[in-house]
Protein backbone atom coordinates (compact mmCIF):
# COMPACT_ATOMS: atom_id res chain seq x y z
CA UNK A 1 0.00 0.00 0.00
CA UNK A 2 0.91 3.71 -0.51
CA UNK A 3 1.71 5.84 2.81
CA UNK A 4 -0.70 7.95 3.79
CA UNK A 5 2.42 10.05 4.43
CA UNK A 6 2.90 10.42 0.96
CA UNK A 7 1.40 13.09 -1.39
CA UNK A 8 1.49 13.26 -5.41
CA UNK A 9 2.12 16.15 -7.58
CA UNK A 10 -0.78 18.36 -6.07
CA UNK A 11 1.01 18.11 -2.19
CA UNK A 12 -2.63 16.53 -0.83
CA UNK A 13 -0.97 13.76 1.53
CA UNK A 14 -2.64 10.58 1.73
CA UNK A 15 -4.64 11.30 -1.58
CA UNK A 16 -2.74 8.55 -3.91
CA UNK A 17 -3.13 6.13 -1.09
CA UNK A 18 -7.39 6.99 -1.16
CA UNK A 19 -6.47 6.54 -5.05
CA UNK A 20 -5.23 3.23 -4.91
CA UNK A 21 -7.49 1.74 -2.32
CA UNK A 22 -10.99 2.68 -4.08
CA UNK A 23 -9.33 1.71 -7.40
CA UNK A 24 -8.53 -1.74 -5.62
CA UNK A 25 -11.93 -1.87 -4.04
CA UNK A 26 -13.62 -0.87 -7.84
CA UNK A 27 -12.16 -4.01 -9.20
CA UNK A 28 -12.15 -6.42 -6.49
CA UNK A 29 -8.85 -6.46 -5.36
CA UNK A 30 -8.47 -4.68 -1.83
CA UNK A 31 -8.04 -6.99 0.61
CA UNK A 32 -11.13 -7.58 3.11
CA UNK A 33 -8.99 -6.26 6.29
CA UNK A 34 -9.03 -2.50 3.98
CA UNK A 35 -12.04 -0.37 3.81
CA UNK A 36 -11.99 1.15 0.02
CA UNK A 37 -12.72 4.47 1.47
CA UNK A 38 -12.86 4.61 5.22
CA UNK A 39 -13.88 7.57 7.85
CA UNK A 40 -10.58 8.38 8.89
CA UNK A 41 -7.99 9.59 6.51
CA UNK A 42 -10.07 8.81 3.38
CA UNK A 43 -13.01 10.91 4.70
CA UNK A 44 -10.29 13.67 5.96
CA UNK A 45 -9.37 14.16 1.94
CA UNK A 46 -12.49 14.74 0.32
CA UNK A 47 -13.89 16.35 3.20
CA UNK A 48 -10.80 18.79 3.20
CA UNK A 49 -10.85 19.33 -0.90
CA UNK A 50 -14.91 19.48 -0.86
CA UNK A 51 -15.23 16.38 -2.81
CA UNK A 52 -18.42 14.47 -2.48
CA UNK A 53 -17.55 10.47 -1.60
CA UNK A 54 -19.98 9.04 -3.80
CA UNK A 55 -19.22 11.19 -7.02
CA UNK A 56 -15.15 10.43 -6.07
CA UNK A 57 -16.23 6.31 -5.96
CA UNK A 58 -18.14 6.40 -8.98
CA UNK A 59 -15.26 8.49 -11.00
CA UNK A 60 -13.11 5.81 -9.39
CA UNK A 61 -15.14 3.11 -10.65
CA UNK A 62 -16.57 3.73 -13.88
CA UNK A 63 -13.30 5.23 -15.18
CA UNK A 64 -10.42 3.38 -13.43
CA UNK A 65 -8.16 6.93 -13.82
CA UNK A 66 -4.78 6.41 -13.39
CA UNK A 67 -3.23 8.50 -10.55
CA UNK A 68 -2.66 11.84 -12.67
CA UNK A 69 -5.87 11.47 -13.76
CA UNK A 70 -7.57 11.06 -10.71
CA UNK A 71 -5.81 14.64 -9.81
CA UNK A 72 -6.57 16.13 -13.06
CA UNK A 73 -10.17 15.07 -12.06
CA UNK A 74 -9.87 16.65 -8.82
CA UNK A 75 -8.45 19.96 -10.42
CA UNK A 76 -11.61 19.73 -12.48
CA UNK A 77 -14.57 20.05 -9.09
CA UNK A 78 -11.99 22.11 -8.20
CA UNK A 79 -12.32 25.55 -10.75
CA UNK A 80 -8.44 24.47 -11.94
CA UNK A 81 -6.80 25.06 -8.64
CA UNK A 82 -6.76 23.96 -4.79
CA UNK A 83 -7.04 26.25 -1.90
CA UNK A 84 -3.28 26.44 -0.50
CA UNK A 85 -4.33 26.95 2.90
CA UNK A 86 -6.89 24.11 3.07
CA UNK A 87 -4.50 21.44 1.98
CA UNK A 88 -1.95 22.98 4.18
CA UNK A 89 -4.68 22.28 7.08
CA UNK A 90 -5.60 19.09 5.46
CA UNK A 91 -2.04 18.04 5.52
CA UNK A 92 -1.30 19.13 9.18
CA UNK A 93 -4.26 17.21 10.23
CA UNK A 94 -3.02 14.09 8.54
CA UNK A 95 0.33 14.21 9.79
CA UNK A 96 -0.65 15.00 12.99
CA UNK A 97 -3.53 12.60 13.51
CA UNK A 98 -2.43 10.52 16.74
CA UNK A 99 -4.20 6.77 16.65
CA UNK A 100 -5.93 6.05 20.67
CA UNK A 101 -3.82 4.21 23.19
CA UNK A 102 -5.47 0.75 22.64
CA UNK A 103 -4.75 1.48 18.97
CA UNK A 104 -0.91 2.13 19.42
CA UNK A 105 -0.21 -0.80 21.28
CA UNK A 106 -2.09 -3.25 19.52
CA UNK A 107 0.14 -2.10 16.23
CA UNK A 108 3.05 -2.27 18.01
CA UNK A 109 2.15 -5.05 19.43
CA UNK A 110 1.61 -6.59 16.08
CA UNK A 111 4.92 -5.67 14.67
CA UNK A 112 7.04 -7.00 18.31
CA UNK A 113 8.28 -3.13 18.90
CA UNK A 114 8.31 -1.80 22.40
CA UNK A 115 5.65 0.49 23.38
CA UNK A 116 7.81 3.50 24.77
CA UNK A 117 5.80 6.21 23.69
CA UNK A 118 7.49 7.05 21.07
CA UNK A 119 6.14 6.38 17.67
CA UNK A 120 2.57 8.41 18.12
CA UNK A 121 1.81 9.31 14.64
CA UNK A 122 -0.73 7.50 13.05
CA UNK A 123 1.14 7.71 9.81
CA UNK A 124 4.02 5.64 10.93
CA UNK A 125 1.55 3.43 13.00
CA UNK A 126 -0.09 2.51 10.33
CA UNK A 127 2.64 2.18 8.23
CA UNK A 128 4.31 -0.67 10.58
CA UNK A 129 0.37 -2.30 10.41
CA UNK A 130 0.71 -2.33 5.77
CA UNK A 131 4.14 -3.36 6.74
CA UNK A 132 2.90 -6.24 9.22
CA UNK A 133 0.28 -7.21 6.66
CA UNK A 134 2.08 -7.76 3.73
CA UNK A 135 4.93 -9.53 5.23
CA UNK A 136 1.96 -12.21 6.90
CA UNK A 137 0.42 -12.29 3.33
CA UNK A 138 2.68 -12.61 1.07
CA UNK A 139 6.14 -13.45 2.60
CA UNK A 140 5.28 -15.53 5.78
């Protein structure tokens, strides 16, 4: 899976990770553990670029964009442009998001790191989770 850290040519962080898991979930292919387009970070990026989730899933679906398309789509709800200061906020918010206690530990758990307090981000928390995953799916 793409990072939710990581952003594409338009800076929007976490966007070609929503990209890739709705176009898995379109066709079939997103593993059942995945939500194709979740409340947390998924809802966070079309909430924060104003894009309605069931137009977004049906471009996803009936069009199966690649990536640059699906920003050139974006761009296009969007008037040509995106607000700097709302993906600014949007990108703060993702890289900031902190995952609960019980949340923390089970992931670390998961992966056999000590829970010292400090990996907090839910970025890098659930990057050690895709991690955990595909090692126990495809390598274990």
């Amino acid at each position: 899976m793409i990072s939710s850290g990581i952003a594409g040519p338009l800076g929007v962080l976490h966007l070609p990770r929503l990209w890739q898991k709705t176009s898995l979930a379109a066709t079939g292919q997103l593993h059942d553990d995945y939500p194709g387009c979740g409340k947390g970070y998924d809802q966070m990026v079309l909430d924060g670029l104003g894009l309605d989730r069931e137009e977004f899933l049906a471009f996803i679906k009936d069009s199966k964009p690649s990536y640059p398309e699906t920003e050139a789509w974006v761009l296009s709800k969007k008037g040509g442009s995106l607000d700097a200061e709302a993906v600014r906020k949007l990108n703060a918010a993702i890289a900031g998001y902190i995952h609960d206690d019980e949340t923390r530990k089970s992931i670390l758990g998961d992966s056999n790191i000590e829970d010292n307090n400090t990996i907090k981000e839910a970025v890098n928390l659930n990057n050690l989770d895709d991690w955990k995953a595909f090692h126990r799916e495809v390598l274990a």
